[in-house]
PDB file of N, CA and C in Angstrom:
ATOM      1  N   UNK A   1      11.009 -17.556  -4.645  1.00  0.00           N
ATOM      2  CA  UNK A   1      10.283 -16.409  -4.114  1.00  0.00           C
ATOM      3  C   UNK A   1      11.105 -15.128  -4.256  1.00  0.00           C
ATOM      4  N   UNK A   2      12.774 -15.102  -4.057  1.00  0.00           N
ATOM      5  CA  UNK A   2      13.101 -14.395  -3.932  1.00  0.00           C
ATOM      6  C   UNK A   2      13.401 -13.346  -5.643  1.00  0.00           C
ATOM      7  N   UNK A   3      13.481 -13.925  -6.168  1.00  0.00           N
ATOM      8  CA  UNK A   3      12.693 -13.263  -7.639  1.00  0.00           C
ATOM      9  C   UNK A   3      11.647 -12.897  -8.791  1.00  0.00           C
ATOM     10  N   UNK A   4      10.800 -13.285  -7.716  1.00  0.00           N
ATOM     11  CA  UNK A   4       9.377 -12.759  -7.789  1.00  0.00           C
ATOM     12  C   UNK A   4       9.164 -11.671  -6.649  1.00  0.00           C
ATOM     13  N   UNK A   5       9.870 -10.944  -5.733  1.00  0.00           N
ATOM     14  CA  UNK A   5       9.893 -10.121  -4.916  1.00  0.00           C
ATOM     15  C   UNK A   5       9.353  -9.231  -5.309  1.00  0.00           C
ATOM     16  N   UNK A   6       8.847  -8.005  -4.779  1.00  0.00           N
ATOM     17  CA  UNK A   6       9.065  -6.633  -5.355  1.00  0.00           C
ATOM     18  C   UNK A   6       9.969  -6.079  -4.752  1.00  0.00           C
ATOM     19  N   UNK A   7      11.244  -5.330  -5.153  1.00  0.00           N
ATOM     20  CA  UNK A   7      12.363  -4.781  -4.392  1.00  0.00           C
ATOM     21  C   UNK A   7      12.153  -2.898  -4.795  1.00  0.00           C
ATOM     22  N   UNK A   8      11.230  -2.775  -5.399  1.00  0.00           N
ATOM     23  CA  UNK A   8      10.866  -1.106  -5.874  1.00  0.00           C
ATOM     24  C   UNK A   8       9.849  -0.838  -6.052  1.00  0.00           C
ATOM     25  N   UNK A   9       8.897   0.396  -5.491  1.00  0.00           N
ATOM     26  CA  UNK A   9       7.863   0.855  -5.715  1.00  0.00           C
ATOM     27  C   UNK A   9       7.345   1.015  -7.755  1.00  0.00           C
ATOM     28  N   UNK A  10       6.317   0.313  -7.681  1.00  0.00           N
ATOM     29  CA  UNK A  10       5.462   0.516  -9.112  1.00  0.00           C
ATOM     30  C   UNK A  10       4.315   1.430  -8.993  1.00  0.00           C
ATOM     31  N   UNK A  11       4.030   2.755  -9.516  1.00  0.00           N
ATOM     32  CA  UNK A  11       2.852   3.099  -9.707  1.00  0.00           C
ATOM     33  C   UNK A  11       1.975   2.752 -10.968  1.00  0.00           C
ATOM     34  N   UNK A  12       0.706   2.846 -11.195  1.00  0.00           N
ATOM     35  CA  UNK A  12      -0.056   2.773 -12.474  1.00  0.00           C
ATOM     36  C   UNK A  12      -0.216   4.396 -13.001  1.00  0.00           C
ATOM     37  N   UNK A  13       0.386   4.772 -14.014  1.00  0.00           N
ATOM     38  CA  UNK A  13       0.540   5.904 -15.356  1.00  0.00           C
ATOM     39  C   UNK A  13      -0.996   5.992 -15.278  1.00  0.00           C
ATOM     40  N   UNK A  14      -1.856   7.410 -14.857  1.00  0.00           N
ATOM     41  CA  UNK A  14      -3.359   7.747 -15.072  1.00  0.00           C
ATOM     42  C   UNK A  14      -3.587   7.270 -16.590  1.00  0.00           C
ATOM     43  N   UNK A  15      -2.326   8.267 -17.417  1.00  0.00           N
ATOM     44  CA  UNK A  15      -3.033   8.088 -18.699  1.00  0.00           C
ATOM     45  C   UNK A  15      -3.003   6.722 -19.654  1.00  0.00           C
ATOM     46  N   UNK A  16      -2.130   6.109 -19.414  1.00  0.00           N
ATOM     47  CA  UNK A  16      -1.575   4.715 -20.003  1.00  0.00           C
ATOM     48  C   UNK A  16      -2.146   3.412 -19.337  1.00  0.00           C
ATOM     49  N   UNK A  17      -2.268   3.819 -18.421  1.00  0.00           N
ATOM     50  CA  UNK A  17      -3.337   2.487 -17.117  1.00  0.00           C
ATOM     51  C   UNK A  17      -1.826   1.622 -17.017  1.00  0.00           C
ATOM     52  N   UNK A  18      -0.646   2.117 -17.506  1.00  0.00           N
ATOM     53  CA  UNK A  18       0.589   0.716 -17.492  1.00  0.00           C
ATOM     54  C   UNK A  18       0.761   1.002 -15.920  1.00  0.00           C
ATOM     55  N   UNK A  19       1.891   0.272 -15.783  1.00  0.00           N
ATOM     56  CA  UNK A  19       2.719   0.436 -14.317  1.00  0.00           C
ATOM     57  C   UNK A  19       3.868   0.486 -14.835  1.00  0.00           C
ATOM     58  N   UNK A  20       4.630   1.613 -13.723  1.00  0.00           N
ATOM     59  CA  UNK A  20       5.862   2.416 -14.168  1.00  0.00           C
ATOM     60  C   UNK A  20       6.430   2.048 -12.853  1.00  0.00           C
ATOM     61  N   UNK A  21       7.674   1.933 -13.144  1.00  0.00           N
ATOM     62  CA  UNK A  21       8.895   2.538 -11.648  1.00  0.00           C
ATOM     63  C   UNK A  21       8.744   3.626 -11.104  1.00  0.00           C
ATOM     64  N   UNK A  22       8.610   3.767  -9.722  1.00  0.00           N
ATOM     65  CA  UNK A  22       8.611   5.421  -9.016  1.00  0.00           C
ATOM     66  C   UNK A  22       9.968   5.050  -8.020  1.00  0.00           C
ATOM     67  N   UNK A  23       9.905   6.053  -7.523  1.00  0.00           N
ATOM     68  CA  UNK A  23      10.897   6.123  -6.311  1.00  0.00           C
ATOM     69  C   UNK A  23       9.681   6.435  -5.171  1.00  0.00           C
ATOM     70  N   UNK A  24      10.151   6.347  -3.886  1.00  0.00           N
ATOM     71  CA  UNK A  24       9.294   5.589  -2.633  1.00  0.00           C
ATOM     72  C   UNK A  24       8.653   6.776  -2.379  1.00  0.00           C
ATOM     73  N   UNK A  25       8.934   8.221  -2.323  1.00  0.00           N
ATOM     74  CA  UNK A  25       8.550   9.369  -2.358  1.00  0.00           C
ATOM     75  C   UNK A  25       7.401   9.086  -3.320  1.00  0.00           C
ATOM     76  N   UNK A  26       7.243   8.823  -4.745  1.00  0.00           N
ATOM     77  CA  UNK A  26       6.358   8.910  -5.530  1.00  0.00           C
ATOM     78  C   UNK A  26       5.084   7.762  -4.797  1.00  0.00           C
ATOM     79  N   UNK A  27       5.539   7.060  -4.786  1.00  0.00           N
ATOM     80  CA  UNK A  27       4.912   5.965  -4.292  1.00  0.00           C
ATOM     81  C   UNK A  27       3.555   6.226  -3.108  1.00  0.00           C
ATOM     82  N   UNK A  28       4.621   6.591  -2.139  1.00  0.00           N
ATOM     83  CA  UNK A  28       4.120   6.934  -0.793  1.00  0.00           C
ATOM     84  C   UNK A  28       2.956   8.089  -1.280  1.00  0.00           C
ATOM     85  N   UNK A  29       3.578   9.205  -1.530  1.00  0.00           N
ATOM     86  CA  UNK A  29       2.278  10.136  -2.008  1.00  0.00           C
ATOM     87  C   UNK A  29       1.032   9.826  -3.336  1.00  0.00           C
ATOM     88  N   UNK A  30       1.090   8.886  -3.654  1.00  0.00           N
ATOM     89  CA  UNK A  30      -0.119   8.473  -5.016  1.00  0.00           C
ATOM     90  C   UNK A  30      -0.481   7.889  -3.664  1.00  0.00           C
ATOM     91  N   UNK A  31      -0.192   7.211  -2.620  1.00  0.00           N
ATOM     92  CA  UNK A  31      -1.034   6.165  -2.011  1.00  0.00           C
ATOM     93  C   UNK A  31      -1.747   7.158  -1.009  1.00  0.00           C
ATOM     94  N   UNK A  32      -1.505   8.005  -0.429  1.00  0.00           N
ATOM     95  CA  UNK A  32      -2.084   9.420   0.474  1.00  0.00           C
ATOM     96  C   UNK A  32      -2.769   9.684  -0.396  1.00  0.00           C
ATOM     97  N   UNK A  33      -2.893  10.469  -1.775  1.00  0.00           N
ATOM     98  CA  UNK A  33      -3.489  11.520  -2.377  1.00  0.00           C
ATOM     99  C   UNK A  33      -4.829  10.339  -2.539  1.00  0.00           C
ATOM    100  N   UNK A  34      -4.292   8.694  -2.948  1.00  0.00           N
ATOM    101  CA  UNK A  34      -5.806   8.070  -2.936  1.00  0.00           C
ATOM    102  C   UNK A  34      -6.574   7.462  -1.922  1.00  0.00           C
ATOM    103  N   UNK A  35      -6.125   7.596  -0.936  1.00  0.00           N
ATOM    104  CA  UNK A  35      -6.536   7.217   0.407  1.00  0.00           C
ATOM    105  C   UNK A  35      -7.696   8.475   0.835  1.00  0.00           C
ATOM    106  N   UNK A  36      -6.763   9.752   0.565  1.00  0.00           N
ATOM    107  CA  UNK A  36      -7.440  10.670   1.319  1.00  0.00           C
ATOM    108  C   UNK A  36      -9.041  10.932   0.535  1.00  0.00           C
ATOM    109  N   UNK A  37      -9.130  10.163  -0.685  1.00  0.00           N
ATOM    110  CA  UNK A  37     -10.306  10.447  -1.578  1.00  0.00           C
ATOM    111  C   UNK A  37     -11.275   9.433  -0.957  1.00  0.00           C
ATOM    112  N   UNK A  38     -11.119   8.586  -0.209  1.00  0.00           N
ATOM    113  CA  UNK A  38     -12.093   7.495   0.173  1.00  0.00           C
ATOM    114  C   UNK A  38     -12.107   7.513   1.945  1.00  0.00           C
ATOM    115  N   UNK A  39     -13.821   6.577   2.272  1.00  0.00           N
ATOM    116  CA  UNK A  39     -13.993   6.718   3.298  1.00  0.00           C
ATOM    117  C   UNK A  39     -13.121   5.575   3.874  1.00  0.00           C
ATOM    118  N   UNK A  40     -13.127   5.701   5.348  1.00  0.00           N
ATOM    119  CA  UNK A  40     -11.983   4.478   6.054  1.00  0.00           C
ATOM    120  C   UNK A  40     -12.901   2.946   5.370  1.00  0.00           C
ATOM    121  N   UNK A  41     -13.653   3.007   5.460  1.00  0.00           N
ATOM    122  CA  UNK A  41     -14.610   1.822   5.914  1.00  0.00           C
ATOM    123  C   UNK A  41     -14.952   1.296   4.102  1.00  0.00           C
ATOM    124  N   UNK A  42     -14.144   1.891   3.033  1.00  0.00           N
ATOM    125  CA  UNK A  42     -13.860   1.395   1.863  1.00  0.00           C
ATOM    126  C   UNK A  42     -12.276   0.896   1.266  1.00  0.00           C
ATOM    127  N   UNK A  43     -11.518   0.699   2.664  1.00  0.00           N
ATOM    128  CA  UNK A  43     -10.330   0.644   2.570  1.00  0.00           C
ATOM    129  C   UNK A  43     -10.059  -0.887   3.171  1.00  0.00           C
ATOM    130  N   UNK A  44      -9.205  -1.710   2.446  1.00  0.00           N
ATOM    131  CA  UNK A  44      -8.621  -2.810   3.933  1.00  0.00           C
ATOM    132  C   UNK A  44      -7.623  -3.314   3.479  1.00  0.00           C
ATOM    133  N   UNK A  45      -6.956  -4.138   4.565  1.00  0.00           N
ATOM    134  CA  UNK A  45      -5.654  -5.109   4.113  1.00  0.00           C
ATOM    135  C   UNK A  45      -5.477  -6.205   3.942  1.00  0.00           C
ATOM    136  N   UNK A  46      -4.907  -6.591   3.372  1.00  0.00           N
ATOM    137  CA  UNK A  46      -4.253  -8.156   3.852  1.00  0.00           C
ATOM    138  C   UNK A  46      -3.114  -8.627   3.439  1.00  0.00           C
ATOM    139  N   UNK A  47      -3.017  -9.738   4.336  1.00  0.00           N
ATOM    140  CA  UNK A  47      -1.258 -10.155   4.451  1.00  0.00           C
ATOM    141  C   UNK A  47      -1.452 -11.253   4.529  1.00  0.00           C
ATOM    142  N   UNK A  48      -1.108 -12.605   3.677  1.00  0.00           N
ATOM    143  CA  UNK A  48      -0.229 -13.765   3.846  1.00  0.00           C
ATOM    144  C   UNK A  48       0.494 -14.090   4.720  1.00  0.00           C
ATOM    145  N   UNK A  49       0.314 -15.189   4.781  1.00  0.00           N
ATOM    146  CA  UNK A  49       0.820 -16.479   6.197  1.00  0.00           C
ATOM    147  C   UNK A  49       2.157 -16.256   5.940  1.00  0.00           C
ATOM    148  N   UNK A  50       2.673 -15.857   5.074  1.00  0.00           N
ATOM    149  CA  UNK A  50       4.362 -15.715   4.859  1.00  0.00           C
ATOM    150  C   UNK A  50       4.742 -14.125   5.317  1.00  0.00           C
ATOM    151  N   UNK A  51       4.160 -13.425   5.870  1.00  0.00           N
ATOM    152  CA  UNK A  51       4.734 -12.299   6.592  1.00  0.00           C
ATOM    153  C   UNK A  51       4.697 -12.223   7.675  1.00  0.00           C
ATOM    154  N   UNK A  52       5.983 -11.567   7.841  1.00  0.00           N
ATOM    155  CA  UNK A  52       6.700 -11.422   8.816  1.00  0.00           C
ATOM    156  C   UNK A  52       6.167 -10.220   9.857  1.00  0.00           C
ATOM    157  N   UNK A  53       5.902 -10.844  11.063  1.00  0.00           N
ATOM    158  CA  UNK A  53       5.028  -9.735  12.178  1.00  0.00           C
ATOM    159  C   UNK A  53       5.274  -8.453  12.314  1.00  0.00           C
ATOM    160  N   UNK A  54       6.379  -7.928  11.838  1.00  0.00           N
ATOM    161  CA  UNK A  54       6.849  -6.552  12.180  1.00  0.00           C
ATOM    162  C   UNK A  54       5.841  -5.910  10.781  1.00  0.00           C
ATOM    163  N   UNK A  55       6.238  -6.521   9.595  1.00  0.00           N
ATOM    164  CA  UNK A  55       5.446  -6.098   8.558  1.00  0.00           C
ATOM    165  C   UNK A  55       4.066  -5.892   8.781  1.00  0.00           C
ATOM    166  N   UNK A  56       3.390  -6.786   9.461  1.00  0.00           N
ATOM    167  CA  UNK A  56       2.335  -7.014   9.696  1.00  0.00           C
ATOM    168  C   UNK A  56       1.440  -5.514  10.886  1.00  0.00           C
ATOM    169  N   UNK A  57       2.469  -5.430  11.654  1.00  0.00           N
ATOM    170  CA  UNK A  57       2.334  -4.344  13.003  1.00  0.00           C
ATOM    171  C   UNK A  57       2.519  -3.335  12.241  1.00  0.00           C
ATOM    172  N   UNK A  58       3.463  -2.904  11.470  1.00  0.00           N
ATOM    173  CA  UNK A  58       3.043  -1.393  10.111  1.00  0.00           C
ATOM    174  C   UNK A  58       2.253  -1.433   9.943  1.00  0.00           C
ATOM    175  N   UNK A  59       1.932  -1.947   9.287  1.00  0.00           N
ATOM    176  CA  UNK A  59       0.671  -2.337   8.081  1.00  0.00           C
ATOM    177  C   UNK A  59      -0.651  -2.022   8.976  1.00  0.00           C
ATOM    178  N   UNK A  60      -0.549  -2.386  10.528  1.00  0.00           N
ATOM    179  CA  UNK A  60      -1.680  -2.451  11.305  1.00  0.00           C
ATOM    180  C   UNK A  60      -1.862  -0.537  12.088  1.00  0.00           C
ATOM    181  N   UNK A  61      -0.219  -0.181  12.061  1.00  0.00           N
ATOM    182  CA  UNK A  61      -0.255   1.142  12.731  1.00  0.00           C
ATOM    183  C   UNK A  61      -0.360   2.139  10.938  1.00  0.00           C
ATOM    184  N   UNK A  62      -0.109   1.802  10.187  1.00  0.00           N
ATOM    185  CA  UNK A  62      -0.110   2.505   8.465  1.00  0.00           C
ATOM    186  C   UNK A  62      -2.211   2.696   8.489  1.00  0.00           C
ATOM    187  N   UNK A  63      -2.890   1.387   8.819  1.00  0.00           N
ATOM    188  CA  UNK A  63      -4.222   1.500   8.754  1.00  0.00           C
ATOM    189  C   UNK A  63      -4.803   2.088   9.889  1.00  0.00           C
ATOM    190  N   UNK A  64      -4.720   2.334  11.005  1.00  0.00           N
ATOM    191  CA  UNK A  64      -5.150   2.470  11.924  1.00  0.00           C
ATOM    192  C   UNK A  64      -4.726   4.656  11.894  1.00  0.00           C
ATOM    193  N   UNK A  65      -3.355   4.607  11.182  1.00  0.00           N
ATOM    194  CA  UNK A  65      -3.599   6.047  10.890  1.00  0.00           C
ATOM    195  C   UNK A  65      -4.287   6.670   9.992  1.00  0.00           C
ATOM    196  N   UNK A  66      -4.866   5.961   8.653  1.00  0.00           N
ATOM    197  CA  UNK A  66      -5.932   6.062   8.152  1.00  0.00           C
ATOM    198  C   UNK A  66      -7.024   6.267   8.141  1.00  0.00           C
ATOM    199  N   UNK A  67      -7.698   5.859   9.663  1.00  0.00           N
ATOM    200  CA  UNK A  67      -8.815   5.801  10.472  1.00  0.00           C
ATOM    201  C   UNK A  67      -9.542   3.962   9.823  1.00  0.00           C
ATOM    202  N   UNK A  68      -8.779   3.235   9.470  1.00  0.00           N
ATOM    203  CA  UNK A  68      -9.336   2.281   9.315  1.00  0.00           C
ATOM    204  C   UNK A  68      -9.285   1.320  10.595  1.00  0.00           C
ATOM    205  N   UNK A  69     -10.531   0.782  10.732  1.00  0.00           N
ATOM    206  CA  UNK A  69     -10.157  -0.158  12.573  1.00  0.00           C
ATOM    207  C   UNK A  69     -10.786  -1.366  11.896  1.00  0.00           C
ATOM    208  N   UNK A  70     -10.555  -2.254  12.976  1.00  0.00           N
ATOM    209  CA  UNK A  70     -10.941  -3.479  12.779  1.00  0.00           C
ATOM    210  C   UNK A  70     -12.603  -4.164  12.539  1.00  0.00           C
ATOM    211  N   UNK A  71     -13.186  -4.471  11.795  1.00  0.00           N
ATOM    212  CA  UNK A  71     -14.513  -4.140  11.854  1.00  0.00           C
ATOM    213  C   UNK A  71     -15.061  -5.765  12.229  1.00  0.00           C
TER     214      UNK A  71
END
């Protein structure tokens, strides 16, 4: 598992459709700029039986600042 990880943010290149290396700054803002284009209620998550609860409680306060709730 532990080298199949992801240890660095990947974005997808608009024009190339590839996936590139970003740094977490890049990252973080492609995921805002496409969030903010959609309604909450076209958005959701999920997480595997193999994560760890703290991950899980982000992930739950990351959506919930989104305006996404539990439906």
């Amino acid at each position: 598992m532990a080298k199949r990880r992801l240890d660095r943010p990947w974005v997808r290149n608009k024009k190339t459709r590839k996936l590139e290396q970003a740094t977490w700054e890049e990252a973080f803002t492609r995921i805002a700029d496409e969030a903010s284009k959609r309604e909450p209620y076209d958005m959701a998550a999920l997480a595997g039986d193999l994560v760890d609860m703290e991950s899980v409680q982000t992930l739950k306060k990351l959506m919930g600042k989104l305006g996404i709730r539990k439906s």
